[in-house]
C-alpha atoms as a PDB file:
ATOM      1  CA  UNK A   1       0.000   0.000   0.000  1.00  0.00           C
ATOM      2  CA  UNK A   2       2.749   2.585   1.004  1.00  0.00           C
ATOM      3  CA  UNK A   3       5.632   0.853  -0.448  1.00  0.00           C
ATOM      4  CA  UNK A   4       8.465   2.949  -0.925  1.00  0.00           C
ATOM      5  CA  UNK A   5       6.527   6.529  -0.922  1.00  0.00           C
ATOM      6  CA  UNK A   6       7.710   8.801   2.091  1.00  0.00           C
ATOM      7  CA  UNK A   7       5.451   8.974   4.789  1.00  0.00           C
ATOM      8  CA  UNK A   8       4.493  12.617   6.040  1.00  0.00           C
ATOM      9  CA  UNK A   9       3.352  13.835   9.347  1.00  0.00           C
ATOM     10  CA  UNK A  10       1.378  16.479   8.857  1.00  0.00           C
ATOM     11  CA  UNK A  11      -0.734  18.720  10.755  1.00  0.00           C
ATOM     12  CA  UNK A  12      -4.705  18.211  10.587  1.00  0.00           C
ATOM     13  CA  UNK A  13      -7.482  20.343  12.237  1.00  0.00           C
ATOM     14  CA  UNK A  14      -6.479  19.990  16.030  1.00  0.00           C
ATOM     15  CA  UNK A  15      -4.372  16.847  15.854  1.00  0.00           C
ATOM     16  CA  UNK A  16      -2.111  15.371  13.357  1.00  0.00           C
ATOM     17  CA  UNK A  17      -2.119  12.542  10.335  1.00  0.00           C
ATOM     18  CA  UNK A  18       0.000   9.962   9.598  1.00  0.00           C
ATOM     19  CA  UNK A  19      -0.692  10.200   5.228  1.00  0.00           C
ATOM     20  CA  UNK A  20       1.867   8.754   2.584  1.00  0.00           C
ATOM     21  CA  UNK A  21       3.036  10.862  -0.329  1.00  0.00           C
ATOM     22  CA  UNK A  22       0.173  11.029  -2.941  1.00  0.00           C
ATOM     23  CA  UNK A  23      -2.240   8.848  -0.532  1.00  0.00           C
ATOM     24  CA  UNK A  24      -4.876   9.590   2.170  1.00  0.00           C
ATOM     25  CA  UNK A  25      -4.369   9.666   5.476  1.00  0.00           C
ATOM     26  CA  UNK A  26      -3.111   6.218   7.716  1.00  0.00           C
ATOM     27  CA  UNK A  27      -4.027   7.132  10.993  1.00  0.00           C
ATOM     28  CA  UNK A  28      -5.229  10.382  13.014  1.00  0.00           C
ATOM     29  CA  UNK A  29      -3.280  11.289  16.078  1.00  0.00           C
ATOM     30  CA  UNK A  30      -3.886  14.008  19.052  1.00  0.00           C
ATOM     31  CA  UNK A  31      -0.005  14.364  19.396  1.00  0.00           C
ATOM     32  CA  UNK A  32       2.629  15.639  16.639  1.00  0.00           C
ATOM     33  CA  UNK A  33       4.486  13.042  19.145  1.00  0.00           C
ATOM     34  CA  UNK A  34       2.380   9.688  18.641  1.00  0.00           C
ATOM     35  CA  UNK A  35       2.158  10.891  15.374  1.00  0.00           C
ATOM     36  CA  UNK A  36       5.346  10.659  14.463  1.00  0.00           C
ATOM     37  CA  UNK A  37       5.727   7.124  16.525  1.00  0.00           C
ATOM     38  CA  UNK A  38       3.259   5.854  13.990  1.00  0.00           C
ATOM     39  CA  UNK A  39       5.331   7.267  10.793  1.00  0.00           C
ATOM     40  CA  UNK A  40       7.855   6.412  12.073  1.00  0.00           C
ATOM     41  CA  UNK A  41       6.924   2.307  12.437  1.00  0.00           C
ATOM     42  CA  UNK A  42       5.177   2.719   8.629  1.00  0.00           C
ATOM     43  CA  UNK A  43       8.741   4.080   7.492  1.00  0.00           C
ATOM     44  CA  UNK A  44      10.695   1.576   8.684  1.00  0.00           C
ATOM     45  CA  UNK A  45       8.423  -1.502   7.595  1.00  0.00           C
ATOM     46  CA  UNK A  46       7.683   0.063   4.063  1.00  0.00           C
ATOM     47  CA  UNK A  47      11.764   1.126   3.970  1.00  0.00           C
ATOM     48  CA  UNK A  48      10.789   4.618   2.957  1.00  0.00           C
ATOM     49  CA  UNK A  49      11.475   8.429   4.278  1.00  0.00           C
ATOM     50  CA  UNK A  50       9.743   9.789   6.795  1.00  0.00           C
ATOM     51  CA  UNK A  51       9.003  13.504   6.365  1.00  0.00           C
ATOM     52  CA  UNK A  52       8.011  15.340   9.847  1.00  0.00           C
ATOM     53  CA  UNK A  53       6.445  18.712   9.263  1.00  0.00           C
ATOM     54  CA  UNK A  54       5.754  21.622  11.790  1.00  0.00           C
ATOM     55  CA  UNK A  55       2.255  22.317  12.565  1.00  0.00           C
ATOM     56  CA  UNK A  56       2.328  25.694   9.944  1.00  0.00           C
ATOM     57  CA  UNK A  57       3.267  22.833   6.945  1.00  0.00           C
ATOM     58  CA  UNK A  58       7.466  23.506   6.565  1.00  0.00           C
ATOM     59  CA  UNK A  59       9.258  20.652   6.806  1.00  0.00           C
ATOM     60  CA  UNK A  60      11.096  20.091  10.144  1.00  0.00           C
ATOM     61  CA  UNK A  61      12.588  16.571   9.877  1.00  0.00           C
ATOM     62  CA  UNK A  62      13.454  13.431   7.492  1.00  0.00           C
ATOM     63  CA  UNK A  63      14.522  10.498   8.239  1.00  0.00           C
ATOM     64  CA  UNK A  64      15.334   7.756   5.892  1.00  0.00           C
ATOM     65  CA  UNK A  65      14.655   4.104   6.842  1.00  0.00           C
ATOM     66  CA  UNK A  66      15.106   2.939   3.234  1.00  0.00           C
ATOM     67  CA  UNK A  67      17.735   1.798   0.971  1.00  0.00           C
ATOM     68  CA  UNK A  68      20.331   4.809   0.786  1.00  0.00           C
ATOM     69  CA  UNK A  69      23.500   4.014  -1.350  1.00  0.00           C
ATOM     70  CA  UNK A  70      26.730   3.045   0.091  1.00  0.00           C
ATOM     71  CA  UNK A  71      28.869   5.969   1.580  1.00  0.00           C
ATOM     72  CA  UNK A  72      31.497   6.399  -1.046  1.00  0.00           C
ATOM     73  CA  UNK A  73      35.107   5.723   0.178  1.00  0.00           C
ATOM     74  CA  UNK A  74      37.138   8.496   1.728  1.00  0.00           C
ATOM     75  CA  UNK A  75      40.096   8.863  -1.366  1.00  0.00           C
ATOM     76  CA  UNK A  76      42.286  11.322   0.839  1.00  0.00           C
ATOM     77  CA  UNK A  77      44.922   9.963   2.996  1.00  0.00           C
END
């Protein structure tokens, strides 16, 4: 269902949503907090971003639970 699309938490009337990119919302939360608990636990088992945003829309966070290349190696020594 939310296979690889980021997950946002967004702000919704009084509370907050749990919503993948494109998609309706997951689950309705009173909290940013439990909120972002929930997106956070959809991130990791869909291995996709999870986007955090403040309650006036802006992005505050990301975190990536998915399958980010390999760090290049350092070349300098």
């Amino acid at each position: 269902m939310t296979n690889g699309k980021n997950i946002h938490v967004v702000p919704h009337g009084s509370g907050w949503q749990v919503k993948p990119e494109g998609g309706g919302p997951v689950s309705n939360h009173r909290t940013q907090g439990s909120a972002e608990d929930a997106g956070r636990r959809l991130a990791q088992q869909n291995h996709s971003e999870l986007v955090i945003h403040r309650p006036n829309g802006q992005i505050r966070d990301k975190d990536s639970y998915g399958n980010d290349p390999p760090r290049s190696k350092d070349t300098k020594h």
